[in-house]
N, C-alpha and C. Protein backbone atom coordinates (compact mmCIF):
# COMPACT_ATOMS: atom_id res chain seq x y z
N UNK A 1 -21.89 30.00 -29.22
CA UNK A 1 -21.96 28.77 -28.46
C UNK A 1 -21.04 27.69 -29.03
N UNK A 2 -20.74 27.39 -30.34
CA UNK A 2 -19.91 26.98 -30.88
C UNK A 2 -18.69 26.29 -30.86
N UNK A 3 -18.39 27.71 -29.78
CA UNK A 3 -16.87 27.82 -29.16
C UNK A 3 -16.55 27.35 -28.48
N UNK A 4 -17.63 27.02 -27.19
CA UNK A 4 -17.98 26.53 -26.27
C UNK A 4 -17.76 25.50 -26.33
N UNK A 5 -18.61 25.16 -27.29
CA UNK A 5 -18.67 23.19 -27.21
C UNK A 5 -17.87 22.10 -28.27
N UNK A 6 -16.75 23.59 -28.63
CA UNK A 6 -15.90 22.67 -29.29
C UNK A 6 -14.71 22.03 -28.45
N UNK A 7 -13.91 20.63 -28.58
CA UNK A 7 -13.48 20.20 -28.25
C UNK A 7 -11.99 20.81 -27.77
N UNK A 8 -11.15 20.80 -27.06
CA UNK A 8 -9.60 21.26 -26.95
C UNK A 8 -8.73 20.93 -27.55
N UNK A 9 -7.81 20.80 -28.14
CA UNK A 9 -6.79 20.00 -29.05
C UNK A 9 -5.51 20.06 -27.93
N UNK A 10 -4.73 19.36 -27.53
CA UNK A 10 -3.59 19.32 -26.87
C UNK A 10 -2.31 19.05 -27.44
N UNK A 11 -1.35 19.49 -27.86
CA UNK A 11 -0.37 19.24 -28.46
C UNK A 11 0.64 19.07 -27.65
N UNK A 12 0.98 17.46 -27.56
CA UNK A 12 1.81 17.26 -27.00
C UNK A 12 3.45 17.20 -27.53
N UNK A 13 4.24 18.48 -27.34
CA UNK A 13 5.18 18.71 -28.22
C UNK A 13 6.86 18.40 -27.83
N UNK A 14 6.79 17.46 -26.51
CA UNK A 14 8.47 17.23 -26.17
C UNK A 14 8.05 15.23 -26.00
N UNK A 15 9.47 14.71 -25.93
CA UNK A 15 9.29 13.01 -26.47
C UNK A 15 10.59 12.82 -26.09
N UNK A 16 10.25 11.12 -25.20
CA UNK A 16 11.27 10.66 -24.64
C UNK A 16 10.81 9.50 -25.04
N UNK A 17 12.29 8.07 -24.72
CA UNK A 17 11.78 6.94 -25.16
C UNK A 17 12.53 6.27 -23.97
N UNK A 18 12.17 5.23 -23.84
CA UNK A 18 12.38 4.28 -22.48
C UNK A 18 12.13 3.12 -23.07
N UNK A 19 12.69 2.12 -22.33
CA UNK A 19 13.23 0.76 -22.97
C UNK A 19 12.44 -0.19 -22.17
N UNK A 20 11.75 -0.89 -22.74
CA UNK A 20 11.23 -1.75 -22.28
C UNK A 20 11.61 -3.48 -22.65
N UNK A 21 10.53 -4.45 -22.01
CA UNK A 21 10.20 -5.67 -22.62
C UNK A 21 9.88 -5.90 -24.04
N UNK A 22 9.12 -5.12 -24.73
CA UNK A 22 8.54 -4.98 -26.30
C UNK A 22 8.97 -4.10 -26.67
N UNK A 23 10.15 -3.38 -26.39
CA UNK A 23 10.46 -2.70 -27.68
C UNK A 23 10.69 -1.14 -26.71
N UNK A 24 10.96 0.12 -27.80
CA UNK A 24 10.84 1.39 -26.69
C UNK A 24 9.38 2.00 -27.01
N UNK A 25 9.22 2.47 -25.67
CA UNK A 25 8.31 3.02 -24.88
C UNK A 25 8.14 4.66 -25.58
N UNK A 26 7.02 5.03 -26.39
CA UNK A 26 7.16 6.49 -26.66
C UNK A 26 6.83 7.37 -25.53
N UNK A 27 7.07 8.15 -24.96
CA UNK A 27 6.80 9.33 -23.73
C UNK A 27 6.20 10.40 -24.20
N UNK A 28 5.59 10.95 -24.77
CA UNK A 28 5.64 12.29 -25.45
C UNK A 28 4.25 13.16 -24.34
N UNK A 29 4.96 14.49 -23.96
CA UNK A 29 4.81 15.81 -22.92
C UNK A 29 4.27 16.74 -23.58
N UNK A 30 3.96 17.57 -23.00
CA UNK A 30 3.65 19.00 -22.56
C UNK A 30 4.61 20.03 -21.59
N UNK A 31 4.93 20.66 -21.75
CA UNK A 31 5.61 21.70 -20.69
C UNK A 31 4.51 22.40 -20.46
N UNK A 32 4.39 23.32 -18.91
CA UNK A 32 3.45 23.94 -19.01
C UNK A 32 2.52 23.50 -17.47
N UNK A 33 1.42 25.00 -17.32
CA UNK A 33 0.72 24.70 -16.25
C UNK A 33 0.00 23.36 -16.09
N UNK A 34 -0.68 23.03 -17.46
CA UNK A 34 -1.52 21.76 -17.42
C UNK A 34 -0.66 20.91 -18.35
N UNK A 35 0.06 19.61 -17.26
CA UNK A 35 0.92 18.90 -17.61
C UNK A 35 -0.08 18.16 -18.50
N UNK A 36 0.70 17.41 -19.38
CA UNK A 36 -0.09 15.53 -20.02
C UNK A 36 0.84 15.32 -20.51
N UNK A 37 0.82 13.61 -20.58
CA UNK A 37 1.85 12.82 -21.02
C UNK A 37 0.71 11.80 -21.31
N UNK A 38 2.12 11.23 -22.46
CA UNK A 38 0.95 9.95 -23.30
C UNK A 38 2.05 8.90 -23.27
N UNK A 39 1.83 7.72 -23.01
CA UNK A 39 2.88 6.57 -23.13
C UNK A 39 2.23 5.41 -23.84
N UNK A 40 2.87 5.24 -25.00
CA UNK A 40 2.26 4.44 -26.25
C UNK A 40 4.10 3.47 -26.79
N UNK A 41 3.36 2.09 -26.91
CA UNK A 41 4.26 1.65 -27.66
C UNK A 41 3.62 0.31 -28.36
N UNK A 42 4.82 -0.44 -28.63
CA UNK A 42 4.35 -1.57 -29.80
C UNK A 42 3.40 -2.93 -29.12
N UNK A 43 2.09 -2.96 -29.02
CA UNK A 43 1.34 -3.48 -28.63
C UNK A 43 0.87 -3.21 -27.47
N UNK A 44 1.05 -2.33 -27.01
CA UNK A 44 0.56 -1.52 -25.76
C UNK A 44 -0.79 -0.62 -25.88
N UNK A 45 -1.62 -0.63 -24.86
CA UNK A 45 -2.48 0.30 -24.70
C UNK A 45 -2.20 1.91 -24.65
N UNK A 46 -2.56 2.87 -25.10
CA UNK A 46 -2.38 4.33 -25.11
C UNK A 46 -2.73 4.45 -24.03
N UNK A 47 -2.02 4.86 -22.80
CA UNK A 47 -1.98 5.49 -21.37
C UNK A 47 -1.88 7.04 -22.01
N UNK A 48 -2.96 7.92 -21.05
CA UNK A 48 -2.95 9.14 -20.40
C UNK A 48 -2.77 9.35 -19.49
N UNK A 49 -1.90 10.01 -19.21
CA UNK A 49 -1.05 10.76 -17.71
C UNK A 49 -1.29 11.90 -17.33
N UNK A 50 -1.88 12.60 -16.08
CA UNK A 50 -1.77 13.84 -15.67
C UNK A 50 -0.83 13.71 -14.53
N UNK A 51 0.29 13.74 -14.39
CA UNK A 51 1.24 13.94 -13.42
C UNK A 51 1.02 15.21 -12.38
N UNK A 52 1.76 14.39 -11.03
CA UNK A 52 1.67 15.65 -10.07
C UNK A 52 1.55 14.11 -9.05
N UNK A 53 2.79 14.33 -7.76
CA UNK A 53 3.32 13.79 -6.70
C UNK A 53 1.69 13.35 -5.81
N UNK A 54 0.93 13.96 -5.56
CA UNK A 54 0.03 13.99 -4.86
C UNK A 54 -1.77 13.65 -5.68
N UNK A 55 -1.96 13.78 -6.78
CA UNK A 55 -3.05 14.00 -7.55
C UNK A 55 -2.58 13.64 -8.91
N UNK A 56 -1.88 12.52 -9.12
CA UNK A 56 -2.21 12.42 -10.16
C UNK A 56 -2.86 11.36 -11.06
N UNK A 57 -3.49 11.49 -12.12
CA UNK A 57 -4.64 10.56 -12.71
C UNK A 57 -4.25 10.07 -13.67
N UNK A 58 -4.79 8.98 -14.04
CA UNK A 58 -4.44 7.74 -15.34
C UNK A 58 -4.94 7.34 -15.87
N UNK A 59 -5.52 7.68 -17.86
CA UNK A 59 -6.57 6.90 -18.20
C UNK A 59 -6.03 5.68 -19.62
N UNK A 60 -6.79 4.50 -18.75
CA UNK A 60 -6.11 3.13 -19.84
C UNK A 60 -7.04 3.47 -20.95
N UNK A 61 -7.19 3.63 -22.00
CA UNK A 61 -7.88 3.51 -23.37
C UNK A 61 -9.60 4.49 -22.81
N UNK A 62 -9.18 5.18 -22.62
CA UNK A 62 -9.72 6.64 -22.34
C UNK A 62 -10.90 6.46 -21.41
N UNK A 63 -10.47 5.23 -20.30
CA UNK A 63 -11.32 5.26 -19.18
C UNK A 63 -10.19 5.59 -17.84
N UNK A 64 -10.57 5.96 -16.76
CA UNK A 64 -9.60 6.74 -16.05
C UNK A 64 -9.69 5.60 -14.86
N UNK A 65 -8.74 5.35 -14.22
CA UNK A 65 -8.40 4.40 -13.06
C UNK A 65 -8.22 4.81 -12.10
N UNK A 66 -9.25 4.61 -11.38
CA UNK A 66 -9.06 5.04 -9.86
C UNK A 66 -8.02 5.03 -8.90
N UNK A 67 -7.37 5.76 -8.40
CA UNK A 67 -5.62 5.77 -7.97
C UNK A 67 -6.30 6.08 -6.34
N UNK A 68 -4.92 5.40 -5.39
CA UNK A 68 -5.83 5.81 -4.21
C UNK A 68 -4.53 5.43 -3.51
N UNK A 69 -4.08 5.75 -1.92
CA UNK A 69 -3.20 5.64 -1.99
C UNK A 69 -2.96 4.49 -0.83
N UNK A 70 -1.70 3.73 -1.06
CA UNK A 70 -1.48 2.88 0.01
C UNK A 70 -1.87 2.85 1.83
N UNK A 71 -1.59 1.14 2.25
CA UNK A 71 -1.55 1.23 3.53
C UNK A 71 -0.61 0.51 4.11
N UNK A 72 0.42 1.02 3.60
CA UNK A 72 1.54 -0.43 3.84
C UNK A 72 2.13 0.13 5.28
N UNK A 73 3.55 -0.25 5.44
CA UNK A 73 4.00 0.34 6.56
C UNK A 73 3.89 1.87 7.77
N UNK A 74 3.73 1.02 8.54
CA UNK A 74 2.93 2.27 9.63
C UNK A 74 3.91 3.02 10.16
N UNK A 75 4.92 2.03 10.09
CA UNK A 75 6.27 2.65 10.85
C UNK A 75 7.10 3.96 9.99
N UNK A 76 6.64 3.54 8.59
CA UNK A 76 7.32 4.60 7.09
C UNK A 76 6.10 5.23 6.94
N UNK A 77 5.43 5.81 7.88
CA UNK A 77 4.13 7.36 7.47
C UNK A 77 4.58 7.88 6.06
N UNK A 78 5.94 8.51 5.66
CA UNK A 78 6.14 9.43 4.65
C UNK A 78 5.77 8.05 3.37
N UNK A 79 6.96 7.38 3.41
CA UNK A 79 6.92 6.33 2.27
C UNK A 79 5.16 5.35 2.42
N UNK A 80 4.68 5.70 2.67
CA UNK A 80 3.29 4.75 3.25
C UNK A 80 2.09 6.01 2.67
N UNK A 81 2.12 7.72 3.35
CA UNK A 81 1.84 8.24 1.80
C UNK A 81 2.15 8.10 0.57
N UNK A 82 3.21 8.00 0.15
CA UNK A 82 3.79 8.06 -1.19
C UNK A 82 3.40 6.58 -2.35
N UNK A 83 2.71 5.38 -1.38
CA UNK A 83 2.43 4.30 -1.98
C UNK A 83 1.16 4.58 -2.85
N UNK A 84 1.17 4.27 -4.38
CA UNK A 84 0.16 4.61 -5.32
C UNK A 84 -0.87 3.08 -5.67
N UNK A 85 -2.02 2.93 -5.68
CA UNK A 85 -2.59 1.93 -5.95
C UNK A 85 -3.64 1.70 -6.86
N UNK A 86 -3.54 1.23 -7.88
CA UNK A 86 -4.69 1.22 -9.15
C UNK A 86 -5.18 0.05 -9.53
N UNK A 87 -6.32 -0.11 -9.61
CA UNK A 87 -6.59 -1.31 -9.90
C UNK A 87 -7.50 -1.45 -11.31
N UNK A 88 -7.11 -2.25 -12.50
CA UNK A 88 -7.25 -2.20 -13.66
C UNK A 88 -7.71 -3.64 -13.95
N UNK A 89 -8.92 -3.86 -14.37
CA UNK A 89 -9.79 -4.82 -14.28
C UNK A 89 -9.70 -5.59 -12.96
N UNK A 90 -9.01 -6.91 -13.61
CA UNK A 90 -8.86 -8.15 -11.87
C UNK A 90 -7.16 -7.82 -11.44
N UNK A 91 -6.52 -6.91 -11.97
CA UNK A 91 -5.17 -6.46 -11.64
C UNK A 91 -4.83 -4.96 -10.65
N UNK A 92 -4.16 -5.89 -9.80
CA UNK A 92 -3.93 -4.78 -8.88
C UNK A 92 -2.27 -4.49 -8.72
N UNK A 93 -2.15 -2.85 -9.38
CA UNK A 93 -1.03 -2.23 -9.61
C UNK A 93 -0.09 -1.46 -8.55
N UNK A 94 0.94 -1.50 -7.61
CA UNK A 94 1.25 -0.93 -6.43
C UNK A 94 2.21 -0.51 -6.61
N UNK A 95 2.52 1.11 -6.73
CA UNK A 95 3.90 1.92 -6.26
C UNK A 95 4.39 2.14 -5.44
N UNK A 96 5.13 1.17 -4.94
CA UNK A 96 5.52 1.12 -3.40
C UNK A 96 7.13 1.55 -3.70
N UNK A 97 7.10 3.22 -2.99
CA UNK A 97 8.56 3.55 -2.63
C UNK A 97 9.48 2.77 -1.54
N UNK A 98 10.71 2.71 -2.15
CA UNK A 98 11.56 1.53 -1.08
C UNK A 98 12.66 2.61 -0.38
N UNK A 99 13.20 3.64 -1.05
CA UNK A 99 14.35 4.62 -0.70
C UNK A 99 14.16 6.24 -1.10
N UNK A 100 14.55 6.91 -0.97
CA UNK A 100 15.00 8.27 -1.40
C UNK A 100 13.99 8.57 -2.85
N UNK A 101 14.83 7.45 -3.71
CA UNK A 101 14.96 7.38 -5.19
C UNK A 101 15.19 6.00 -5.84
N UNK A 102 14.42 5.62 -5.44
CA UNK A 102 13.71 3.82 -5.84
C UNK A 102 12.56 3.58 -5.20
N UNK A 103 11.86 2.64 -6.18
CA UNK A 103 10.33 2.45 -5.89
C UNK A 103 10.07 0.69 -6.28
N UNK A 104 9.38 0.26 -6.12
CA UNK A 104 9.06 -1.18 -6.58
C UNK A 104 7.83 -0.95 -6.70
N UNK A 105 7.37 -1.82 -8.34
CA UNK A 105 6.31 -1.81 -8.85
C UNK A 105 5.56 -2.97 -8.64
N UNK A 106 4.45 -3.45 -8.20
CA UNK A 106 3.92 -4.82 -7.98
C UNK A 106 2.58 -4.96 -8.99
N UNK A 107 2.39 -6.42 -9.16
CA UNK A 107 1.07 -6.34 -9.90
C UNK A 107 0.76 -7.45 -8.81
N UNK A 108 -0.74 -7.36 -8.20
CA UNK A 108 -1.22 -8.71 -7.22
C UNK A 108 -0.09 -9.19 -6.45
N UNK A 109 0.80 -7.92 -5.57
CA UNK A 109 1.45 -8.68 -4.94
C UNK A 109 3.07 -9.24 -5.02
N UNK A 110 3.06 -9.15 -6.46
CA UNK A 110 4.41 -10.08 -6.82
C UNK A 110 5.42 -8.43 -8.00
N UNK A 111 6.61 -8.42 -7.25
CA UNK A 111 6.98 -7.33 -8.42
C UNK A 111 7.45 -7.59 -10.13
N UNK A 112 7.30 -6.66 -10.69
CA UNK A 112 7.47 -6.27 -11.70
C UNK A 112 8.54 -5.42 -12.01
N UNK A 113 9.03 -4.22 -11.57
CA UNK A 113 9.56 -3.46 -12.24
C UNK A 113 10.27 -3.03 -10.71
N UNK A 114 11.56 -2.75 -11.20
CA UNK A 114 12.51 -1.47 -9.66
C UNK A 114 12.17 -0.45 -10.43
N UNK A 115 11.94 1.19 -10.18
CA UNK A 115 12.22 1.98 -10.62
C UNK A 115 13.67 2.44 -9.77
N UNK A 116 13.92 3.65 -10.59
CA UNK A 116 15.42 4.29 -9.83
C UNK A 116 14.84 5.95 -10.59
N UNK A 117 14.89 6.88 -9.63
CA UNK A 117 15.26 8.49 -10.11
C UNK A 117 16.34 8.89 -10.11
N UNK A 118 15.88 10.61 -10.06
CA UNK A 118 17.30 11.03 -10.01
C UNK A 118 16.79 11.97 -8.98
N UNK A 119 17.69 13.00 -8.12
CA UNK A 119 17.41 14.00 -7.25
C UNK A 119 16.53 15.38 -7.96
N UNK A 120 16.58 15.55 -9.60
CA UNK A 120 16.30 16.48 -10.15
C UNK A 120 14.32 16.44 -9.93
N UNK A 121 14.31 15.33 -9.65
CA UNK A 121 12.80 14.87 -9.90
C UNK A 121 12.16 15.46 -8.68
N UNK A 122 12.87 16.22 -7.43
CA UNK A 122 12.55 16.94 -6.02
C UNK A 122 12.29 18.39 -6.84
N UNK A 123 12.78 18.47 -7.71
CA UNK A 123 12.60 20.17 -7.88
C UNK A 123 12.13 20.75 -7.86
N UNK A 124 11.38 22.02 -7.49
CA UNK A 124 10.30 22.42 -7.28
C UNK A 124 9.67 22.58 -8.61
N UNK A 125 10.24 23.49 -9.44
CA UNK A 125 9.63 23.16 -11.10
C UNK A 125 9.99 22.63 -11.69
N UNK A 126 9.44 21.17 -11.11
CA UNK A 126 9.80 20.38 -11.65
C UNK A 126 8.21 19.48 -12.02
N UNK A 127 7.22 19.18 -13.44
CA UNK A 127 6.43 19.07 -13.76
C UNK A 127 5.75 18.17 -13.88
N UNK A 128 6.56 16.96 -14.48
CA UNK A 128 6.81 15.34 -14.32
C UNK A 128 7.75 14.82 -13.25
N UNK A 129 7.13 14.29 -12.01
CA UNK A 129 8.48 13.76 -11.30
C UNK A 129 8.69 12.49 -11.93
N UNK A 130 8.40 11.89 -12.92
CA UNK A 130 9.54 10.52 -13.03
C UNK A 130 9.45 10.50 -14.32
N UNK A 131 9.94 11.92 -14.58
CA UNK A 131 10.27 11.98 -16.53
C UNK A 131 11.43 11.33 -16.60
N UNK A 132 12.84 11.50 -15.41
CA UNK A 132 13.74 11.18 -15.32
C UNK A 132 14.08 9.34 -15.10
N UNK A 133 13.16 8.91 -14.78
CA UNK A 133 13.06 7.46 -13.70
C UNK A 133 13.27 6.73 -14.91
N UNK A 134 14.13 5.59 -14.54
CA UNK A 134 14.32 4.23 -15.21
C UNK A 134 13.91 2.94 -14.30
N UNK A 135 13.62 1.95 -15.19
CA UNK A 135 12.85 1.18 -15.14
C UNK A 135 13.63 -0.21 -15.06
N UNK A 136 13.74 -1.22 -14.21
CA UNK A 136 14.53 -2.36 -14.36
C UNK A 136 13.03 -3.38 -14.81
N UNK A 137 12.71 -3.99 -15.45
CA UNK A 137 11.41 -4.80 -15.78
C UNK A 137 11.79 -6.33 -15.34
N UNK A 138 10.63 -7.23 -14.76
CA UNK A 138 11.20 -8.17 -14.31
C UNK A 138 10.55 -9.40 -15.57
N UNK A 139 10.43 -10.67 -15.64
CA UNK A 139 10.26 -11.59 -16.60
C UNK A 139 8.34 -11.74 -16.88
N UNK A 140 7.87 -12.04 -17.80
CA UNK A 140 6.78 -12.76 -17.70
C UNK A 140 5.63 -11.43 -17.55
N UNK A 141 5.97 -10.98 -17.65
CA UNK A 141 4.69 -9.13 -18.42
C UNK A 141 3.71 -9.20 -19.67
N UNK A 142 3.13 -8.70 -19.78
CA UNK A 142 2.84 -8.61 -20.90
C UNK A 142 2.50 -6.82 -21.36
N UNK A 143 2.30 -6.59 -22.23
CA UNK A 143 2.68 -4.66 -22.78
C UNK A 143 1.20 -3.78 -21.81
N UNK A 144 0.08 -4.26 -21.18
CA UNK A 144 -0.71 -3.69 -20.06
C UNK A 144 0.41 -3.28 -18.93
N UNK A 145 0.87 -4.11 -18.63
CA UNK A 145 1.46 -4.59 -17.08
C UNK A 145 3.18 -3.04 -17.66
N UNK A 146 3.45 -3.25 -18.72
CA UNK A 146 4.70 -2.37 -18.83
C UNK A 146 3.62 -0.93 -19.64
N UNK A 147 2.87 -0.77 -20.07
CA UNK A 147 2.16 1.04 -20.39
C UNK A 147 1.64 1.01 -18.66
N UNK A 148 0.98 0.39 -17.91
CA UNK A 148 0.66 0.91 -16.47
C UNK A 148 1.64 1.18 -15.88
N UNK A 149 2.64 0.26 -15.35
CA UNK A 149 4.16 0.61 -14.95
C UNK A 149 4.74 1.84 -15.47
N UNK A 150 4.72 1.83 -16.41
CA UNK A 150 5.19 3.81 -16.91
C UNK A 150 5.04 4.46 -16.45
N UNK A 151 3.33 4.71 -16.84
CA UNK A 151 2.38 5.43 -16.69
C UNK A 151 2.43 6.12 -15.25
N UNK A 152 2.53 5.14 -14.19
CA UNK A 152 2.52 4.92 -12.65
C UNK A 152 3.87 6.01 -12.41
N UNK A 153 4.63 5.44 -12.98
CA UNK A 153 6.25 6.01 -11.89
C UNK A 153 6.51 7.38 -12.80
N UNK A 154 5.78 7.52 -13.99
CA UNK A 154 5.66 8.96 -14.75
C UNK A 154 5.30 10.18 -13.83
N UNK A 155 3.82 9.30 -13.47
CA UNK A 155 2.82 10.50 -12.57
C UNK A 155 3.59 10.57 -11.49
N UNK A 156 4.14 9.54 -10.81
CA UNK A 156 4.13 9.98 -8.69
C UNK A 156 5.72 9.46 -8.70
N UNK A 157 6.39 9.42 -10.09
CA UNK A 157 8.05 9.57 -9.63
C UNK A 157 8.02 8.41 -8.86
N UNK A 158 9.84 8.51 -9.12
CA UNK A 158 10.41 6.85 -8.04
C UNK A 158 10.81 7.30 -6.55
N UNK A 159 10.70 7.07 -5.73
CA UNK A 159 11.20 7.19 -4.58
C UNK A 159 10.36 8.33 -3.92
N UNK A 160 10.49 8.26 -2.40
CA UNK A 160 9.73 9.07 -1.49
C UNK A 160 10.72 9.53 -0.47
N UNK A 161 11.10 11.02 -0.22
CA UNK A 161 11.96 11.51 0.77
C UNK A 161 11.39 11.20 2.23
N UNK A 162 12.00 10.70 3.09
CA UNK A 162 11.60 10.89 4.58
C UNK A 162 11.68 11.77 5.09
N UNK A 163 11.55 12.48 6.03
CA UNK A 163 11.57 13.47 6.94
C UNK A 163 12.23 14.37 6.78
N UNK A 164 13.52 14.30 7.30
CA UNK A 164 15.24 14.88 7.05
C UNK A 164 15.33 14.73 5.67
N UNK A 165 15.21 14.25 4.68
CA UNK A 165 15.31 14.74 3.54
C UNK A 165 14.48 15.99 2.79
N UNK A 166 12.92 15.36 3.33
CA UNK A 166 12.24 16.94 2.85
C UNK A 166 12.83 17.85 3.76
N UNK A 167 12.81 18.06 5.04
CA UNK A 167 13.56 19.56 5.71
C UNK A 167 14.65 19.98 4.49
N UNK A 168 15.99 19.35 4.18
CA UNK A 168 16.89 19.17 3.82
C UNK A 168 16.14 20.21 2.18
N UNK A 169 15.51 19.14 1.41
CA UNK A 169 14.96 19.43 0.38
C UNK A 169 14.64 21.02 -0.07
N UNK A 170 13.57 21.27 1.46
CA UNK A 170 13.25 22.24 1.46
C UNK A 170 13.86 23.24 1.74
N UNK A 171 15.07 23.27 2.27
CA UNK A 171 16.38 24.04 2.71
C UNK A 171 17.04 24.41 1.86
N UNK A 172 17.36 23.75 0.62
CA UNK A 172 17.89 23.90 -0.68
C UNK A 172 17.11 24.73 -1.65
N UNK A 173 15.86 24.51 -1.37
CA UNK A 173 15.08 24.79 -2.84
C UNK A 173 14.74 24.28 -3.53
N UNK A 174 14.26 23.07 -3.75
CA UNK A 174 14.20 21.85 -4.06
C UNK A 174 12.96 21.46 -3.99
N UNK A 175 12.47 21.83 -3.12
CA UNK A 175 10.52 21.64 -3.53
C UNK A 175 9.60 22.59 -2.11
């Protein structure tokens, strides 16, 4: 029984760094069926990441944040799925895709962060979609507002294909 009820150990063994407001951003992965990512930096909260375009989950200091997904534009169905929404105490966090491969990050409304991808982030094995994504940060943050922002465009990637791009996508091999 022992065995059972001993705990898992996860070794998270690949590391990227990203540039932030306070300093760089540690990334550190998993390859593998059961993704995780951890995004930790200098006065920041330890974010947990389970990435994945459709399902993926986020826990701030090892409570998990309810993710749910937008209702923005009716006219953008694809980009209007693809909008991510978390809300972390009285702060409300929004991944709102703008193109292809850019996203805008909002906190209550007002943005924070552009993301930008790359096309590699469509791939089909492809594990993290926004391992690749950079981050433009806007003024007046504080290190919550930039580990959620990560965290966010880590799990559900920058940008959302429309229509003709997934056909396209899917024509290639690509997801």
């Amino acid at each position: 029984m022992s065995f059972l009820s001993r705990r898992r150990t996860v070794r998270l063994s690949q590391h990227r760094t990203a540039d932030s407001p306070f300093g760089p951003v540690r990334i550190s992965y998993n390859p593998g069926p059961a993704v995780i990512a951890l995004v930790q930096g200098p006065g920041m909260p330890p974010v947990t990441v389970v990435p994945g375009r459709d399902h993926g989950q986020i826990k701030v200091d090892g409570q998990v944040i309810p993710m749910r997904r937008g209702n923005g534009n009716r006219w953008a169905l694809r980009r209007r799925s693809r909008t991510r929404t978390a809300v972390v105490r009285e702060r409300t966090y929004e991944l709102r895709p703008t193109s292809l491969r850019q996203a805008r990050l909002l906190r209550n409304g007002t943005p924070i962060a552009e993301a930008h991808g790359t096309l590699r982030s469509y791939a089909s094995l492809r594990d993290i979609p926004g391992i690749d994504a950079r981050l433009t940060w806007s003024h007046g943050l504080d290190p919550t507002d930039v580990a959620i922002g990560q965290a966010m465009v880590l799990a559900f990637g920058a940008g959302a294909p429309g229509a003709l791009a997934s056909l396209a996508f899917s024509w290639l091999g690509f997801s």
